[in-house]
Protein backbone atom coordinates (compact mmCIF):
# COMPACT_ATOMS: atom_id res chain seq x y z
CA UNK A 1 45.93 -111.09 -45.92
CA UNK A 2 47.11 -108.09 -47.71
CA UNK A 3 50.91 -107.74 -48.55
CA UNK A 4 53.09 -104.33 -49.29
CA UNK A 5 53.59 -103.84 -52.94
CA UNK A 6 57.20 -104.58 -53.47
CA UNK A 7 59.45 -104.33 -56.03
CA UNK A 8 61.58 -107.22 -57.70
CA UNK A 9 64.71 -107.13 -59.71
CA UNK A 10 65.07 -104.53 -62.62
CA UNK A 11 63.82 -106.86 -65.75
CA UNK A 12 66.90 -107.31 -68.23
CA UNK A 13 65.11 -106.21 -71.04
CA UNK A 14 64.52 -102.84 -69.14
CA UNK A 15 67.66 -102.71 -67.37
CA UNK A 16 69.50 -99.06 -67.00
CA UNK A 17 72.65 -97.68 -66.79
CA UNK A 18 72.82 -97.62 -62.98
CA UNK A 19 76.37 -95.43 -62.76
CA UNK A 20 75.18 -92.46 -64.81
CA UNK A 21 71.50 -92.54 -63.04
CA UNK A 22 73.01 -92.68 -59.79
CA UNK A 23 75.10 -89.59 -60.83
CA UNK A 24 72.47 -87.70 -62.35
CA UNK A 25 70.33 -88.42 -59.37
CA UNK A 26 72.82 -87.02 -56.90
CA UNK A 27 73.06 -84.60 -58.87
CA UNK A 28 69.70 -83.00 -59.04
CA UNK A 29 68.04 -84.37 -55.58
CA UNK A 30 69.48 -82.09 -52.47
CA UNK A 31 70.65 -84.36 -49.47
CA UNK A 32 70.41 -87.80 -51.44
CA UNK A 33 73.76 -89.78 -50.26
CA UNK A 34 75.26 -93.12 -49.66
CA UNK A 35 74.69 -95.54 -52.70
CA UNK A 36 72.07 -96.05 -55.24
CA UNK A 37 70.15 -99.18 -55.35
CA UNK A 38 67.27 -99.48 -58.07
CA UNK A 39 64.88 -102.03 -58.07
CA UNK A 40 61.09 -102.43 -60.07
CA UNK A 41 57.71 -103.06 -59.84
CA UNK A 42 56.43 -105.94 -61.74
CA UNK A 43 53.01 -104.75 -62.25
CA UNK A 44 51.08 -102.54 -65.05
CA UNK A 45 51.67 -102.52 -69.25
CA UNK A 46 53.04 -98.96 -69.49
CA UNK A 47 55.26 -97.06 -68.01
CA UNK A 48 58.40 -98.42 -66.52
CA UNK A 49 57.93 -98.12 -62.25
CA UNK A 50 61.33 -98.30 -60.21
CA UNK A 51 62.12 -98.33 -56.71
CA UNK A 52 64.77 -95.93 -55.76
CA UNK A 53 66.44 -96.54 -52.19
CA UNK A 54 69.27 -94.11 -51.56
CA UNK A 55 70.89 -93.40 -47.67
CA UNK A 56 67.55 -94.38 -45.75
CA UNK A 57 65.57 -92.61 -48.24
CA UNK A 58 63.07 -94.45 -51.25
CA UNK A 59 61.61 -92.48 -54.06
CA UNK A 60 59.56 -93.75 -56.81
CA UNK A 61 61.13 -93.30 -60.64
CA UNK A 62 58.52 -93.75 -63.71
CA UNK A 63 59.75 -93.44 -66.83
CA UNK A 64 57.89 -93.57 -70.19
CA UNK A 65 57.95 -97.11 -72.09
CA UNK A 66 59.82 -97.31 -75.04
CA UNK A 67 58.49 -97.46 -78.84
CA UNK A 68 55.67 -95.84 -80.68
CA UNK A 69 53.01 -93.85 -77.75
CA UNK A 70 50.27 -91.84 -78.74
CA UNK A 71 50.23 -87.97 -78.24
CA UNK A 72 50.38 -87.05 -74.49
CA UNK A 73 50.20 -90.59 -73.42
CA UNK A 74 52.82 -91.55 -70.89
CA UNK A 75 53.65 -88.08 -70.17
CA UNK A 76 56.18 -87.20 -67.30
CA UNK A 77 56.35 -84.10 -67.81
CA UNK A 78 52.69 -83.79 -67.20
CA UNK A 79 52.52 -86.26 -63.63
CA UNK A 80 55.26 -83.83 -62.40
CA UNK A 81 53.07 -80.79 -63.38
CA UNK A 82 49.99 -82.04 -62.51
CA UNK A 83 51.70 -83.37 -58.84
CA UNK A 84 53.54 -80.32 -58.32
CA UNK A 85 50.30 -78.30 -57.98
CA UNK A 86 47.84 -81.06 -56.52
CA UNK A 87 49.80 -82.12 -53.24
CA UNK A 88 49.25 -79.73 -51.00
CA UNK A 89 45.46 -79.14 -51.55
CA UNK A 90 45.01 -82.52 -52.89
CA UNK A 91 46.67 -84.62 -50.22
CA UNK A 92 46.18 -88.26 -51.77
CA UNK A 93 48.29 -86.91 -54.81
CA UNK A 94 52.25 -87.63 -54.06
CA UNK A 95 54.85 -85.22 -53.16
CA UNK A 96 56.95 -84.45 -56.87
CA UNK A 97 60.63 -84.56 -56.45
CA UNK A 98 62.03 -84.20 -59.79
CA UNK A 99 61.68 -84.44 -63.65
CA UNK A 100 64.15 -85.53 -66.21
CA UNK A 101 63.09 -84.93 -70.06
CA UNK A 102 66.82 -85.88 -70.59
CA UNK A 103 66.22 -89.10 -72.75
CA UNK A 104 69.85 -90.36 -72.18
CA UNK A 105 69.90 -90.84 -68.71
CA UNK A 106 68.04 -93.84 -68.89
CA UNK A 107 66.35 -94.38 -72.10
CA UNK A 108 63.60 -91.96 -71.79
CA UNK A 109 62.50 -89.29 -70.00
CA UNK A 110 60.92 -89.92 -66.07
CA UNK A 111 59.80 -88.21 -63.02
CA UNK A 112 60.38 -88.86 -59.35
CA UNK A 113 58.22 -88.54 -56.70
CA UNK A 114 57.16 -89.48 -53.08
CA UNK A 115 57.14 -93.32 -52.31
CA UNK A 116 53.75 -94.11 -50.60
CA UNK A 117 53.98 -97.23 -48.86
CA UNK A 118 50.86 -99.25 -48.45
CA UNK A 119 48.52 -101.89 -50.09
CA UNK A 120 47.38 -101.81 -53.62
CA UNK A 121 44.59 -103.66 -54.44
CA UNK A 122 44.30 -105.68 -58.25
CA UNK A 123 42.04 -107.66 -59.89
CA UNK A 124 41.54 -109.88 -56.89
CA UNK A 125 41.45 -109.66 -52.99
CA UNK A 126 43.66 -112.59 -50.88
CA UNK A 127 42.70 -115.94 -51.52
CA UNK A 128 43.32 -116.81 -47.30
CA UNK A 129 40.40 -114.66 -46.85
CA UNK A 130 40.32 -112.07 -43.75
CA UNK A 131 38.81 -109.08 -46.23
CA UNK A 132 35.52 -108.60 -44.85
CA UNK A 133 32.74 -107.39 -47.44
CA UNK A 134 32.08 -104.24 -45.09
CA UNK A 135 35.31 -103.52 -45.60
CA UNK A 136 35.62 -103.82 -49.33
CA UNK A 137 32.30 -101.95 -49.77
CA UNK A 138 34.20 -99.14 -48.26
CA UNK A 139 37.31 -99.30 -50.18
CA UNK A 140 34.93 -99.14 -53.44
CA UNK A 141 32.79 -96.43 -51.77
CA UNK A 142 36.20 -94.82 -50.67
CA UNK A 143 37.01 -94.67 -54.36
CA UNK A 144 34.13 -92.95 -55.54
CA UNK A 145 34.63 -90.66 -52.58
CA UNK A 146 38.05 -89.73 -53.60
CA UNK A 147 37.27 -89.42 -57.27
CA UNK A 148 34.18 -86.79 -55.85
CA UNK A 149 36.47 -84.94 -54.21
CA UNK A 150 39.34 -84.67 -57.47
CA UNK A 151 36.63 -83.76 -59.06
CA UNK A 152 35.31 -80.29 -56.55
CA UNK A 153 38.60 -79.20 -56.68
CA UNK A 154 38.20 -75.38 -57.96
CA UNK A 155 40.81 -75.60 -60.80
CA UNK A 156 41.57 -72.45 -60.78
CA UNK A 157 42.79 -72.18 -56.82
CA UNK A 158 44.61 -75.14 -57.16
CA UNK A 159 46.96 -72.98 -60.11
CA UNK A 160 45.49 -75.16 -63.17
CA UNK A 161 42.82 -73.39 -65.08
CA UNK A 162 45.33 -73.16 -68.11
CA UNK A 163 46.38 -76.69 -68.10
CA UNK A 164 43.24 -78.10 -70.20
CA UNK A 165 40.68 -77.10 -72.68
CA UNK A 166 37.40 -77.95 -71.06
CA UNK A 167 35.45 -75.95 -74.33
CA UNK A 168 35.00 -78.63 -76.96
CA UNK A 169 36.46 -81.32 -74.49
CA UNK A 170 34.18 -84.39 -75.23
CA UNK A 171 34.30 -84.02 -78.82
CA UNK A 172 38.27 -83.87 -79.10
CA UNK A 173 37.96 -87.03 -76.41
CA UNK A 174 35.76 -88.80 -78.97
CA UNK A 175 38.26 -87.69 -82.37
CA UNK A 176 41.44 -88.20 -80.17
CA UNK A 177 40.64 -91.76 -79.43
CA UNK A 178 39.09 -92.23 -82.61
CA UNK A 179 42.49 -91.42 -84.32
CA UNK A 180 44.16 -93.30 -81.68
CA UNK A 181 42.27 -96.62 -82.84
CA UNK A 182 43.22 -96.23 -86.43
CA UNK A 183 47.16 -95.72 -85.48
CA UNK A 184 46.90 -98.72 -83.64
CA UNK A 185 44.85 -100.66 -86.27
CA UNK A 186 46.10 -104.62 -86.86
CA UNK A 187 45.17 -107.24 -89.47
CA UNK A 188 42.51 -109.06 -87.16
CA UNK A 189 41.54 -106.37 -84.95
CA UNK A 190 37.83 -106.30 -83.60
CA UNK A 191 35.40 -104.44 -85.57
CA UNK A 192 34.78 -101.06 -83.64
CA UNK A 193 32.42 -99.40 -86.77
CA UNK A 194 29.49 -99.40 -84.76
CA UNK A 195 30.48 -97.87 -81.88
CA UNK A 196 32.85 -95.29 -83.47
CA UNK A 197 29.57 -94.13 -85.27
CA UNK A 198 27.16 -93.87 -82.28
CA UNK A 199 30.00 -92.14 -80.73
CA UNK A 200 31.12 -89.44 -82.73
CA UNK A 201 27.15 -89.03 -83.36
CA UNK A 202 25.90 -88.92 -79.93
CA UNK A 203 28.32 -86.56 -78.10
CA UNK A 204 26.13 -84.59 -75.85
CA UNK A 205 25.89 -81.06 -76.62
CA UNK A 206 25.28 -79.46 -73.26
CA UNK A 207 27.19 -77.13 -70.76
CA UNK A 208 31.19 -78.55 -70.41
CA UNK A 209 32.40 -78.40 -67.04
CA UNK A 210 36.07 -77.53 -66.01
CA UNK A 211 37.44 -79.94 -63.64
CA UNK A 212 40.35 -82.03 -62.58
CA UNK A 213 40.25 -85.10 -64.27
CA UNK A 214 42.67 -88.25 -63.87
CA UNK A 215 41.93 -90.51 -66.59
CA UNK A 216 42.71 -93.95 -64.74
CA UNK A 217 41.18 -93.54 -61.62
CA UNK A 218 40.67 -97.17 -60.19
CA UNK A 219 41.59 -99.44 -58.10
CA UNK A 220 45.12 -100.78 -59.07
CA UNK A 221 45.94 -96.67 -58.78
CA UNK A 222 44.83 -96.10 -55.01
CA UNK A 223 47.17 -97.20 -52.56
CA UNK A 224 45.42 -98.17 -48.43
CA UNK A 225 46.54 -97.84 -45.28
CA UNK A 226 48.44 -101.65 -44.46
CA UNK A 227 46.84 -101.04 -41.09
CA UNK A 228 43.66 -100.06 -42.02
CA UNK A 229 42.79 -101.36 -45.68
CA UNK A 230 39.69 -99.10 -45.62
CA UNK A 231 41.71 -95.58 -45.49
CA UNK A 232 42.83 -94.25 -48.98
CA UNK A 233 46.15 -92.94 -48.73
CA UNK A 234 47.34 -92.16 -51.89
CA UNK A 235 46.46 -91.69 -55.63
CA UNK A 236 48.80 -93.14 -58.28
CA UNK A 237 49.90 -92.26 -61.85
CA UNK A 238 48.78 -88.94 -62.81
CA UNK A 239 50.73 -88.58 -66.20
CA UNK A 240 46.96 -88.43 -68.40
CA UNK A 241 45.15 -86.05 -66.50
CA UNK A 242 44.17 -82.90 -67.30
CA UNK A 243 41.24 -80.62 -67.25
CA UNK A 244 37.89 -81.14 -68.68
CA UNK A 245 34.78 -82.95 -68.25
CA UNK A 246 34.82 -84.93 -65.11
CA UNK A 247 32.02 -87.41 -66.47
CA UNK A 248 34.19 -88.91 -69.23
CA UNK A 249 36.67 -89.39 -65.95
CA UNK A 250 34.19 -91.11 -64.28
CA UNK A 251 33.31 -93.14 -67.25
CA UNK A 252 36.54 -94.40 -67.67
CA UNK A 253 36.64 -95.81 -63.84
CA UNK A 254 33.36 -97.30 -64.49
CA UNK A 255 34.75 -99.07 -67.89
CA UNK A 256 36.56 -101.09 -64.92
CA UNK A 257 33.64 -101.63 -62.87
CA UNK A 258 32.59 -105.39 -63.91
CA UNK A 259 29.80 -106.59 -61.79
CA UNK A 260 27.96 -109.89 -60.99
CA UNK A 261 25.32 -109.58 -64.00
CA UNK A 262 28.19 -108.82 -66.57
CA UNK A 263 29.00 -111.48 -69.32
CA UNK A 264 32.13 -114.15 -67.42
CA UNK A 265 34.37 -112.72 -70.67
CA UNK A 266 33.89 -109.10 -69.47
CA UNK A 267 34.87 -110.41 -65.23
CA UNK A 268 37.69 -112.26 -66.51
CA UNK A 269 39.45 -109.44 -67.88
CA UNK A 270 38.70 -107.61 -64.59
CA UNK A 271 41.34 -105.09 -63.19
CA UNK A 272 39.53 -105.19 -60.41
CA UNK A 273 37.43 -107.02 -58.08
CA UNK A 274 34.05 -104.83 -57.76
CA UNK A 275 31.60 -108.22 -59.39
CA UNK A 276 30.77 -109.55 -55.93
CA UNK A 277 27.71 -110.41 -54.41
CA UNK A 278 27.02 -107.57 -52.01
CA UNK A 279 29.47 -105.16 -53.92
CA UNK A 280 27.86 -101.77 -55.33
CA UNK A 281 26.97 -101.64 -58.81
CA UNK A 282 28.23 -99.16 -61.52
CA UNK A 283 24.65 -97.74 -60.84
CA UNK A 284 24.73 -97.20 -57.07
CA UNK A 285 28.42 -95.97 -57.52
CA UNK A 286 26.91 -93.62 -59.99
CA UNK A 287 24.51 -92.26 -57.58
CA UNK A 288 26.97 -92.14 -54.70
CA UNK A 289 29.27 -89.62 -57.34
CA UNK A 290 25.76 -87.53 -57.95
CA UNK A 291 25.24 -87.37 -54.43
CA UNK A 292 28.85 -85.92 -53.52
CA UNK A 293 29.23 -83.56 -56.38
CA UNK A 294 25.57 -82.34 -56.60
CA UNK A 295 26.30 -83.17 -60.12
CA UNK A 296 23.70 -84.39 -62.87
CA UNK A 297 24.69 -86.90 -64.39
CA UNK A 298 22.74 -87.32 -68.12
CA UNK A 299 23.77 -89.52 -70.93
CA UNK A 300 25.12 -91.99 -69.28
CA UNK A 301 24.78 -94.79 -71.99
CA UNK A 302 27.02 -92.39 -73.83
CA UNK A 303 29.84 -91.95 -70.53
CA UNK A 304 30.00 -95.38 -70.47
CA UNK A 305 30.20 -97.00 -73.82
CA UNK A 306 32.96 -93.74 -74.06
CA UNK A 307 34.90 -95.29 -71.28
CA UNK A 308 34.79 -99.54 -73.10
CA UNK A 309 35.43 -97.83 -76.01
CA UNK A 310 38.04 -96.04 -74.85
CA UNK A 311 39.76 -98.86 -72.46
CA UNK A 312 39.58 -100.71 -75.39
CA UNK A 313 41.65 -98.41 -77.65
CA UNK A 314 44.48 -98.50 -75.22
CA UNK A 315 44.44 -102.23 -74.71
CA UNK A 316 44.99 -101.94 -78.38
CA UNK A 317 47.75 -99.76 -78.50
CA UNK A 318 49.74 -102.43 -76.25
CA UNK A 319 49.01 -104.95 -78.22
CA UNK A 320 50.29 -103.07 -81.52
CA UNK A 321 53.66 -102.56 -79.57
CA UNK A 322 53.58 -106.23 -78.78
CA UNK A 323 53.03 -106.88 -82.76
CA UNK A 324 55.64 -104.50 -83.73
CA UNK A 325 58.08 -106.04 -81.07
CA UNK A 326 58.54 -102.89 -79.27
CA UNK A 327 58.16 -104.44 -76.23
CA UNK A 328 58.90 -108.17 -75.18
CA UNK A 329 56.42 -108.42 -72.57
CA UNK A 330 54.75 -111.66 -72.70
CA UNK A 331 51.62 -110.57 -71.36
CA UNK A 332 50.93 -108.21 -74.32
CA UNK A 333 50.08 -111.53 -76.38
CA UNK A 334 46.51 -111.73 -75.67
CA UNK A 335 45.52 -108.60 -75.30
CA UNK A 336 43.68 -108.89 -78.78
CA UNK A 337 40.97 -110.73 -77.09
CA UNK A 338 40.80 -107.88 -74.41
CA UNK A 339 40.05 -105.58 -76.95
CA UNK A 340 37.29 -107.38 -78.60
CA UNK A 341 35.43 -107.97 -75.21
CA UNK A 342 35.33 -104.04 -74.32
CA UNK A 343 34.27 -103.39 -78.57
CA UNK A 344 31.82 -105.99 -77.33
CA UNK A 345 30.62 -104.08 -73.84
CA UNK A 346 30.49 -101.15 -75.89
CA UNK A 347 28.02 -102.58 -78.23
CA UNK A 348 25.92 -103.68 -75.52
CA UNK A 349 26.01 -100.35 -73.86
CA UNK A 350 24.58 -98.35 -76.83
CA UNK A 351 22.14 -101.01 -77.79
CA UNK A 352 20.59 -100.64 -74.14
CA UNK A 353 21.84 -104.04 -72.98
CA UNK A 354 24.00 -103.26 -70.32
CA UNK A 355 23.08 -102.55 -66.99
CA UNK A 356 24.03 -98.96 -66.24
């Protein structure tokens, strides 16, 4: 069955000056006392995730990854922003404790916030079994249902109608990640003319909402109940979102989304397990969002070759770290071939051979 995501030891390549964090913590957290005992979570390519466990108390520490990051990627200063207003009338978001932009405390700037302790849910369920499929057809309905409700969120009540630019949004989505890709270009990198093309010539011209968006809203990012795997307790990693149009959110959880029909490359770079038999498709999960919001949802070969595209751009952007040794992370190797199976599920996607 399912198990608590727990930390491990503090990787030595990522190891911190425990003495002056413990000092600065105590420092800057009212009540925290006894001593400071840091430990991480092994999971996820970006940001640095640390358990801190302090006089019966446990917090959660992220801190940006070191080397090269694109503009606004990795932000802490924006999760503790974002957190600080979303909380209370947002309750899955965590509690924000505290932010650090001092980069010599511990190698780079970080935010703490509320530990929420429950299951969190990869590319694959238990192997022993016990997960019914009623129940993960309501985990991946629950997702959609939380993303719905992020996205209904007046953005003005909950104190961030400055915090984005939803006017000229999807266009500066489409240039942002264009510019992105070229930063992060490498000698044998996947050819991404084609869809860099269709994109930057098929950005719909419509209305632009102003909403809450996350920008990795899926499953490795929700955290259940341990009792009861079908209640959503908790929303993870907020340090990308902002406001703007909550489509190209929703395209970028459905960039996740493999299903049973998809090609085996696409499933076996899943981050999570939606391509069972049974399981709702990116369609019906589509139509469950449309039926929550009362939102039209047009263009979708456009959302969703968006979303590959975009995936793919940030797989790249680990993998140019990896190149440029700026991280020693062994699973960065491969991620080359990541990147050409999402330039490839883009392709399919504008030439109308996808299932949407």
């Amino acid at each position: 069955m399912f198990s608590i995501d727990a930390p491990a030891m503090v990787r030595s390549d990522q190891a911190v000056d425990l003495a002056s964090l413990s000092s600065y913590l105590r420092r800057n957290i009212p009540g925290l006392t006894g001593e400071i005992e840091l430990s991480q979570f092994p999971s996820g390519h970006s940001n640095l995730t640390y358990l801190v466990k302090a006089g019966g108390r446990e917090f959660v520490l992220k801190r940006e990854p070191p080397g090269s990051k694109a503009k606004s990627a990795h932000d802490m200063g924006r999760e503790f922003h974002v957190l600080s207003r979303l909380h209370g009338p947002y309750p899955l978001a965590p509690e924000a404790v505290h932010f650090c932009e001092d980069g010599s405390i511990m190698g780079g700037k970080f935010c703490v916030m509320q530990r929420l302790t429950g299951v969190i849910v990869r590319r694959d369920y238990p192997e022993d079994g016990g997960v019914t499929l009623e129940q993960i057809r309501a985990q991946f309905t629950g997702l959609i249902d939380a993303l719905a409700t992020l996205h209904s969120l007046n953005v003005s009540d909950v104190g961030l109608a400055d915090f984005g630019r939803p006017q000229g949004y999807r266009k500066r989505q489409v240039d942002g990640w264009l510019k992105r890709l070229s930063d992060a270009k490498t000698e044998n990198m996947a050819d991404f003319h084609e869809v860099t093309s269709w994109l930057a010539a098929q950005i719909p011209a419509g209305p632009e909402e102003a909403a809450v968006v996350h920008n990795d809203f899926k499953m490795d990012n929700l955290v259940w109940d341990p009792v009861d795997i079908t209640l959503l307790i908790g929303v993870l990693d907020w340090e990308m979102a902002t406001v703007g149009d909550p489509l190209m959110d929703l395209a970028c959880t459905l960039s996740f989304w493999a299903e049973e029909g998809d090609p085996a490359e696409f499933r076996s770079i899943r981050g999570m397990p939606s391509a069972r038999l049974g399981m709702l498709t990116r369609r019906q999960a589509i139509e469950r969002y449309i039926a929550l919001t009362k939102r039209s949802v047009e263009r979708v070969d456009f959302y969703l070759c968006f979303g590959f595209f975009r995936r793919a751009v940030i797989e790249q952007q680990k993998y140019f770290r990896y190149l440029r040794a700026e991280t020693k992370d062994s699973r960065f190797s491969r991620l080359d071939e990541a990147v050409r199976i999402l330039r490839d599920m883009s392709v399919s996607v504008l030439r109308g051979e996808a299932s949407v």
